[in-house]
N, C-alpha and C. Protein backbone atom coordinates (compact mmCIF):
# COMPACT_ATOMS: atom_id res chain seq x y z
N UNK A 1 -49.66 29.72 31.24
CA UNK A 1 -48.21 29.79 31.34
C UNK A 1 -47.76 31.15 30.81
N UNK A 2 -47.03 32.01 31.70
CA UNK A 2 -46.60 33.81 31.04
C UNK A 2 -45.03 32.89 29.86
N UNK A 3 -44.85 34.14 29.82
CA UNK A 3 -43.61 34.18 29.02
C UNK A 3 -42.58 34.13 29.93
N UNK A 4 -42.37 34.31 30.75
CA UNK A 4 -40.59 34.03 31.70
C UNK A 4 -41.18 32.73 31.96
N UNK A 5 -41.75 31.72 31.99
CA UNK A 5 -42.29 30.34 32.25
C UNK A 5 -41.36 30.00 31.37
N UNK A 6 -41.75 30.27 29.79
CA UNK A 6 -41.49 29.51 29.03
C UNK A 6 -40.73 29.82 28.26
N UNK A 7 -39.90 31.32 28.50
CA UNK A 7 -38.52 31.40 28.25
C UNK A 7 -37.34 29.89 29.19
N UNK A 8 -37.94 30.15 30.86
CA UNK A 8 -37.09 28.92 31.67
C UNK A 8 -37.26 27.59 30.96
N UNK A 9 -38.16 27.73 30.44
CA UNK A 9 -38.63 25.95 29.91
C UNK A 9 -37.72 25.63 28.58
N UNK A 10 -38.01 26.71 27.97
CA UNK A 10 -36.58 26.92 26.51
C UNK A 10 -35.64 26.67 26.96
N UNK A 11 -35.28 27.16 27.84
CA UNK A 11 -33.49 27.70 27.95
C UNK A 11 -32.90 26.65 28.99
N UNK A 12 -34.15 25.61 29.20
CA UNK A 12 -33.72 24.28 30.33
C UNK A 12 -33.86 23.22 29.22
N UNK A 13 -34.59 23.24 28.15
CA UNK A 13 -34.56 22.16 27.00
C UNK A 13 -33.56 22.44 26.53
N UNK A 14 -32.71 23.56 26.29
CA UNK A 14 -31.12 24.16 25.39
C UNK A 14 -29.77 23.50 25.95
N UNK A 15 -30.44 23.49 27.74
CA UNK A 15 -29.09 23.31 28.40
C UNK A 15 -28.92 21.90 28.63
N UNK A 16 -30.28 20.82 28.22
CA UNK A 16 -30.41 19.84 28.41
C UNK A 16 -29.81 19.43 27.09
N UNK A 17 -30.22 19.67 25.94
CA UNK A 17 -29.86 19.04 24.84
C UNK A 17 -28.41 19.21 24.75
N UNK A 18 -28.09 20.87 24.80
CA UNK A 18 -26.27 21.19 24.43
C UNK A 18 -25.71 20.26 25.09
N UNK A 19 -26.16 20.05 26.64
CA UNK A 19 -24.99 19.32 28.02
C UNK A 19 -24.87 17.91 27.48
N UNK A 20 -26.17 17.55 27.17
CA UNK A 20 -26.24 15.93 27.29
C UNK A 20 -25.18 15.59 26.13
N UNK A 21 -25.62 16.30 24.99
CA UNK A 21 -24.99 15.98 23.65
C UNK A 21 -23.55 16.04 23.51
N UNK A 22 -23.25 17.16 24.28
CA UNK A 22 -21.19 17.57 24.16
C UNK A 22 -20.85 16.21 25.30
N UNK A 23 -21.61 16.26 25.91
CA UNK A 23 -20.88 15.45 27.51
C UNK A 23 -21.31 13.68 26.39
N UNK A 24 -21.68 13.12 25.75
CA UNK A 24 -21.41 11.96 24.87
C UNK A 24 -20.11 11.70 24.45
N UNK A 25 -20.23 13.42 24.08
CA UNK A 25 -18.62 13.64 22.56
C UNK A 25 -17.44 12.77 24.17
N UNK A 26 -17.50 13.85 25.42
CA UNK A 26 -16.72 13.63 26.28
C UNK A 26 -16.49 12.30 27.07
N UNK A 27 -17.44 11.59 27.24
CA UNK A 27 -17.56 10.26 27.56
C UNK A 27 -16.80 9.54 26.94
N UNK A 28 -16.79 9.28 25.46
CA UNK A 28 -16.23 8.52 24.67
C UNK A 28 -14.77 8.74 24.49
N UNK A 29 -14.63 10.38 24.67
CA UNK A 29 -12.98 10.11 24.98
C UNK A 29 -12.42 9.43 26.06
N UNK A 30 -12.90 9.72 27.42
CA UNK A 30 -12.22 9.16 28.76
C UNK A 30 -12.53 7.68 28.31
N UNK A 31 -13.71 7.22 27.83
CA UNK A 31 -13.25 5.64 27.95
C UNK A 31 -12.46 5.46 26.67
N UNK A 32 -12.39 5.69 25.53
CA UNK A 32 -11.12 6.04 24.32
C UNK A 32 -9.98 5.90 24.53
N UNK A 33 -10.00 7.35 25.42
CA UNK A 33 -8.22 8.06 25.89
C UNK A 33 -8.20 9.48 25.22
N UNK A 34 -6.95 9.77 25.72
CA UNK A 34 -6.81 11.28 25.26
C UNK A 34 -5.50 10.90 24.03
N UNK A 35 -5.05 10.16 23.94
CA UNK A 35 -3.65 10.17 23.55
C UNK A 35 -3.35 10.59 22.13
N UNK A 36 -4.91 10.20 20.81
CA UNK A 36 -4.96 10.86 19.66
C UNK A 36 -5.33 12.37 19.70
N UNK A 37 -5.91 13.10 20.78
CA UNK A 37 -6.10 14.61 21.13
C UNK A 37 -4.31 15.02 21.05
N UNK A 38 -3.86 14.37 22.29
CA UNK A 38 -2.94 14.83 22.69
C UNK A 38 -1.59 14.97 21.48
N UNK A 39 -1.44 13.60 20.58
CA UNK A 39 -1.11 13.65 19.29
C UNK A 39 -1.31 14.33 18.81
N UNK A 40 -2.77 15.22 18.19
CA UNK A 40 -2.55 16.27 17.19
C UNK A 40 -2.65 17.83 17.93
N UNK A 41 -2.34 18.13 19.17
CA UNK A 41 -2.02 19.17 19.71
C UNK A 41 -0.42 19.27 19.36
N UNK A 42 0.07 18.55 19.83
CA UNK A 42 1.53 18.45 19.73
C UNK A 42 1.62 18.60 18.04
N UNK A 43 1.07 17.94 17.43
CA UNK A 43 1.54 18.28 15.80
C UNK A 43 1.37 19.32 15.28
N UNK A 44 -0.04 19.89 16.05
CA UNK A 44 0.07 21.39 15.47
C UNK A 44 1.41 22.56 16.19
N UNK A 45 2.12 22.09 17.02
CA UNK A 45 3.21 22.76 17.55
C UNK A 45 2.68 22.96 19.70
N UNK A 46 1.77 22.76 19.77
CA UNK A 46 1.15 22.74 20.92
C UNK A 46 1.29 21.89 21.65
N UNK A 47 1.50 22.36 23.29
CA UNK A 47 2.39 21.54 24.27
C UNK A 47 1.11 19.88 24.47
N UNK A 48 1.54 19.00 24.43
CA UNK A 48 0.37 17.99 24.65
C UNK A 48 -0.73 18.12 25.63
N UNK A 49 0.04 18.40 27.23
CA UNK A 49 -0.90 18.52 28.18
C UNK A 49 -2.37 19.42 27.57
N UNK A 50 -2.21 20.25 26.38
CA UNK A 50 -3.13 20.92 26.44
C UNK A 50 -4.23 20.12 25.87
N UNK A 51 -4.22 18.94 25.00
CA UNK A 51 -5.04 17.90 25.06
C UNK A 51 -6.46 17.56 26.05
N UNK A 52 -5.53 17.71 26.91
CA UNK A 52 -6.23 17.45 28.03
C UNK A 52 -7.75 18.23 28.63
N UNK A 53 -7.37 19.37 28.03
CA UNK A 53 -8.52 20.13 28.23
C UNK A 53 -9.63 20.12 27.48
N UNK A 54 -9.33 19.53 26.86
CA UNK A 54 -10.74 18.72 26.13
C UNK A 54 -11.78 18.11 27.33
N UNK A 55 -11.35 18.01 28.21
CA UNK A 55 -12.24 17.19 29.60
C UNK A 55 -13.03 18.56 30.15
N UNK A 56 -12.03 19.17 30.00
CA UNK A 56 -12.94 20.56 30.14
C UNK A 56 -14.27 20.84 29.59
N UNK A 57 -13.77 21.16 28.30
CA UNK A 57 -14.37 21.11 26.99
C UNK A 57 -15.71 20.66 27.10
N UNK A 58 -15.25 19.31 27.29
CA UNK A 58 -16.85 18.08 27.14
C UNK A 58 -17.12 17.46 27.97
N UNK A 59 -16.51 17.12 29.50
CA UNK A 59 -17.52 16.76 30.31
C UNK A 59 -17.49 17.73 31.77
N UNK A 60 -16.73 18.61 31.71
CA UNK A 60 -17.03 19.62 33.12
C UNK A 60 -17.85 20.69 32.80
N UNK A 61 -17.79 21.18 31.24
CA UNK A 61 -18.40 22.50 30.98
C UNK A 61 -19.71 21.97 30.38
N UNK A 62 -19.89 20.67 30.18
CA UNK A 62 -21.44 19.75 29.76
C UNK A 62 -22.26 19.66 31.55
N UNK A 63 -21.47 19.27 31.91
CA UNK A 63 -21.95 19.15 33.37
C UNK A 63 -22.42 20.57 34.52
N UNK A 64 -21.42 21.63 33.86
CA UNK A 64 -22.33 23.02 34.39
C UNK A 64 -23.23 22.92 33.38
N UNK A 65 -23.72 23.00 32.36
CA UNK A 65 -24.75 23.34 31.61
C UNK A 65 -25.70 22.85 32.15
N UNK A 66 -25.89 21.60 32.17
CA UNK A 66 -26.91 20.09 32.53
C UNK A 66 -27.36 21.26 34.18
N UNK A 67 -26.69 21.18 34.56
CA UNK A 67 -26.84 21.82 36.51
C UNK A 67 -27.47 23.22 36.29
N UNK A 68 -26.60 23.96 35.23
CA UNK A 68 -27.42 25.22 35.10
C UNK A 68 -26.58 26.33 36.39
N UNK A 69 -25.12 25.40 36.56
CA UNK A 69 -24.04 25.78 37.44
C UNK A 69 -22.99 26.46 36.98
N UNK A 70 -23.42 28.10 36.71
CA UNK A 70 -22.46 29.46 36.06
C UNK A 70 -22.54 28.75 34.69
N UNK A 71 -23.66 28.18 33.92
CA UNK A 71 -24.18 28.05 32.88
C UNK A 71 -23.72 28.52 31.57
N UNK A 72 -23.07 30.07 31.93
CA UNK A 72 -23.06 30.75 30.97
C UNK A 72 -21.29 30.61 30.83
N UNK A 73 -20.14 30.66 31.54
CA UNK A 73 -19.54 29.78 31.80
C UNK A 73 -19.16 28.08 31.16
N UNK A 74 -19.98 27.67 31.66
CA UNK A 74 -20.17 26.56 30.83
C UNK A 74 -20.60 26.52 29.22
N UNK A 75 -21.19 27.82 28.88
CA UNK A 75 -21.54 27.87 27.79
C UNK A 75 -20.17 28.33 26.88
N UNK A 76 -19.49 28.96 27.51
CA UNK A 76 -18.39 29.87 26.73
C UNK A 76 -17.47 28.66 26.69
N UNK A 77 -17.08 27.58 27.56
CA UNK A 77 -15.88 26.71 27.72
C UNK A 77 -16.27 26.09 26.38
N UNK A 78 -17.69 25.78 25.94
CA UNK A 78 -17.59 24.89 25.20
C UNK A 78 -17.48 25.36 23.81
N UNK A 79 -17.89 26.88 23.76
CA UNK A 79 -17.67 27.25 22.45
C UNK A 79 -16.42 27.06 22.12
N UNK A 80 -15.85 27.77 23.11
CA UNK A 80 -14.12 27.55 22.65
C UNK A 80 -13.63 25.87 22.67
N UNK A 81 -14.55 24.93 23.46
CA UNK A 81 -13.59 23.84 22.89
C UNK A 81 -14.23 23.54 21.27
N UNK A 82 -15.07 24.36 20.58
CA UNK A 82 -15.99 23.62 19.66
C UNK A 82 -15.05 24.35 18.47
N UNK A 83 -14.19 25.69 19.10
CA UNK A 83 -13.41 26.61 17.92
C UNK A 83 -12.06 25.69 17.84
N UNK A 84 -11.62 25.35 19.16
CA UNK A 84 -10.07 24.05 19.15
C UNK A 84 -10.50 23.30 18.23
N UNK A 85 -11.63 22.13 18.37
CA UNK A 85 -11.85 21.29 17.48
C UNK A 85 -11.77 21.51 16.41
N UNK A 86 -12.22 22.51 15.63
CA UNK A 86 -12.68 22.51 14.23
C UNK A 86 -11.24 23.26 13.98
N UNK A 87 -10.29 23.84 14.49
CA UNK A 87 -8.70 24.38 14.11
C UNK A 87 -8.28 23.09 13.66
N UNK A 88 -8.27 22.03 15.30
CA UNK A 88 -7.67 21.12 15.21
C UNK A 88 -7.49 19.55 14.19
N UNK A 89 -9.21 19.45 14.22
CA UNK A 89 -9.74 18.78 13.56
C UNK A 89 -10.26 18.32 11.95
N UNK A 90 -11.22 19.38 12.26
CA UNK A 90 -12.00 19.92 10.78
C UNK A 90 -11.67 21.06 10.28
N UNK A 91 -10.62 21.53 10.19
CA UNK A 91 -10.36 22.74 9.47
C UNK A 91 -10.59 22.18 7.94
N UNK A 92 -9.92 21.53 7.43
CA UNK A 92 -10.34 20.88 6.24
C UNK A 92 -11.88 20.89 5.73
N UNK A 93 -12.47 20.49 6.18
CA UNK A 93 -13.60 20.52 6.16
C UNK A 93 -14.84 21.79 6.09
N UNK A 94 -14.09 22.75 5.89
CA UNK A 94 -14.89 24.13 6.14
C UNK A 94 -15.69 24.29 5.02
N UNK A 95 -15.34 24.01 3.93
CA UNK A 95 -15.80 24.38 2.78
C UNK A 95 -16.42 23.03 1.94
N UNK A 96 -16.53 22.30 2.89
CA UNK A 96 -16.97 20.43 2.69
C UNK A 96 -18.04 20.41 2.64
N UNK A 97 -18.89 19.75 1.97
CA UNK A 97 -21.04 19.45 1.87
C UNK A 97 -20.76 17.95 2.00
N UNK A 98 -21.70 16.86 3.13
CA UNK A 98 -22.14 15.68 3.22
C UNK A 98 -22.28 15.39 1.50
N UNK A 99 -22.92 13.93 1.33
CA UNK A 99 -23.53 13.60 0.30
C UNK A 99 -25.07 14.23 0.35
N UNK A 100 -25.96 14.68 1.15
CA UNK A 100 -27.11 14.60 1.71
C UNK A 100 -27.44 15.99 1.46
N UNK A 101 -25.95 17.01 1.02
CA UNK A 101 -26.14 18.51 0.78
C UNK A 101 -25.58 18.92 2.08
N UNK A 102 -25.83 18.64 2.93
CA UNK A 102 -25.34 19.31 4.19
C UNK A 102 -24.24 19.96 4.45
N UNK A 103 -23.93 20.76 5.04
CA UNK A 103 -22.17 21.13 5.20
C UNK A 103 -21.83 20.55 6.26
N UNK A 104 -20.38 19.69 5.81
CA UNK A 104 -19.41 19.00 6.73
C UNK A 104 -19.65 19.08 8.30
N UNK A 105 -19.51 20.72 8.86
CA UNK A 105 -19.44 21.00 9.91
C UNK A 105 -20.77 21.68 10.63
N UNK A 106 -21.73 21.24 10.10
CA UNK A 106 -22.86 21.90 11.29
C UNK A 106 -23.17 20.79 12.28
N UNK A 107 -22.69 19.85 12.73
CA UNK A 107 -22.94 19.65 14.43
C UNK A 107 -22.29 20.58 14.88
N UNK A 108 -20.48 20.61 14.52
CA UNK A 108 -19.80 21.93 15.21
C UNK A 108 -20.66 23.16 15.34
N UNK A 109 -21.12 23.17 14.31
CA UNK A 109 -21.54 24.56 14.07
C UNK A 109 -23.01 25.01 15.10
N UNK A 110 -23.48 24.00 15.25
CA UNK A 110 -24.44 23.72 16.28
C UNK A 110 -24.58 23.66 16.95
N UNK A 111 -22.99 22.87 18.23
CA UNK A 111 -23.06 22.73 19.20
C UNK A 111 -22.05 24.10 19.62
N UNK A 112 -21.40 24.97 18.70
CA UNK A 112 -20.88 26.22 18.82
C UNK A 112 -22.19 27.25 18.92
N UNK A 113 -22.74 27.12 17.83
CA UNK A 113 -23.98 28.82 17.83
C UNK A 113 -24.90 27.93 19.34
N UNK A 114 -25.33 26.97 19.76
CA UNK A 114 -26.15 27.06 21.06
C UNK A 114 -25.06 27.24 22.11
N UNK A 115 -23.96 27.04 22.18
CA UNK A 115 -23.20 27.56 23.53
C UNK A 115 -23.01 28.49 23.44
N UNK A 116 -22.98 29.76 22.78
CA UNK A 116 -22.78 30.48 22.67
C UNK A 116 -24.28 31.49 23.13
N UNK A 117 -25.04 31.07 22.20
CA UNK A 117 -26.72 31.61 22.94
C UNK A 117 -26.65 31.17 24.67
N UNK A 118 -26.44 30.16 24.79
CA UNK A 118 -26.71 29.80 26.34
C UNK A 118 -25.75 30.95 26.85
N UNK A 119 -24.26 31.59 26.69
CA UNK A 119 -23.34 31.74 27.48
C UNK A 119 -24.26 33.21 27.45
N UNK A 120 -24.77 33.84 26.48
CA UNK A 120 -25.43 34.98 26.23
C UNK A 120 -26.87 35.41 27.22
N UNK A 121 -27.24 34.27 26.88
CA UNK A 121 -29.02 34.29 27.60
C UNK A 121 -29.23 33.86 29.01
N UNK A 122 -27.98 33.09 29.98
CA UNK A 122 -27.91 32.72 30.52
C UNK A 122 -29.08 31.07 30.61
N UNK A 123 -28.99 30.63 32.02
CA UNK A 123 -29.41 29.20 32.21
C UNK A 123 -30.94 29.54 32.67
N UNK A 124 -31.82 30.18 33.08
CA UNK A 124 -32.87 30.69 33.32
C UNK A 124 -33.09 29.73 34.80
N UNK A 125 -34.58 30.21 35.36
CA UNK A 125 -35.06 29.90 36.24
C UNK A 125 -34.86 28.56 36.92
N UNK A 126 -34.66 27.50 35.92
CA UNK A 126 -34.94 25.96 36.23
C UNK A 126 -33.56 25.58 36.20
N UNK A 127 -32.28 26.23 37.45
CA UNK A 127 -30.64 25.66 37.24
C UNK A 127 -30.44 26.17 39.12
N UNK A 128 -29.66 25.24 38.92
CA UNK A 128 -28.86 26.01 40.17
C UNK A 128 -28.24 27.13 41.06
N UNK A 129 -28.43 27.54 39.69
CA UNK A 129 -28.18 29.13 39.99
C UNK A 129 -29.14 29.62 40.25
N UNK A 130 -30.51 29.30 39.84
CA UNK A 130 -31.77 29.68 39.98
C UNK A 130 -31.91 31.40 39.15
N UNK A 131 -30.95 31.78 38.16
CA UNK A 131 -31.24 32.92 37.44
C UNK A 131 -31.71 33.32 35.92
């Protein structure tokens, strides 16, 4: 196996894990609802509809990843929904440690630094794009 093999094989396990994992977060809202999103958009002074783009966020920009469809694209939508969240959400939390030691926010922080590598490195050989 060379090395561009198994760079594609990396960077198809990245887009598999990031997609599958954000597109959960996204699932659970549509069967949920949007209406507590849409609640604290509006509280932070922000028009509600923008709520909504959370669908973006987590299951259209999970679903280019997964496809490997403008990947990189998909990689950037989600960073930025992963920077909304943690404004919106966990801002509190920035300076927070689990009981376990951990800090509060590294899934964010996780599912932000790999979309961000993906939007960088692109989706490699094994996507739709085939690049």
């Amino acid at each position: 196996m060379n090395a561009n093999t198994q760079h594609d094989i990396a960077k198809l396990l990245l887009r598999i894990t990031l997609g599958s994992l954000v597109l959960l977060h996204g699932i659970a809202k549509l069967n949920g609802g949007l209406s507590g999103i849409v609640g604290m958009a509006e509280s932070h002074g922000w028009p509600g509809f923008v709520g909504y783009f959370v669908l973006v966020g987590e299951v259209i920009a999970p679903l280019m990843v997964l496809a490997g469809f403008h990947a990189r694209i998909g990689g950037a939508l989600i960073a930025i929904n992963m920077l909304v969240a943690v404004y919106l959400v966990h801002l509190g939390d920035l300076g927070r440690f689990t009981g376990q030691g951990g800090w509060s926010l590294e899934l964010q922080a996780m599912f932000f630094s790999s979309a961000v590598v993906l939007a960088l490195i692109g989706p490699g050989s094994y996507s739709v794009n085939g690049r």
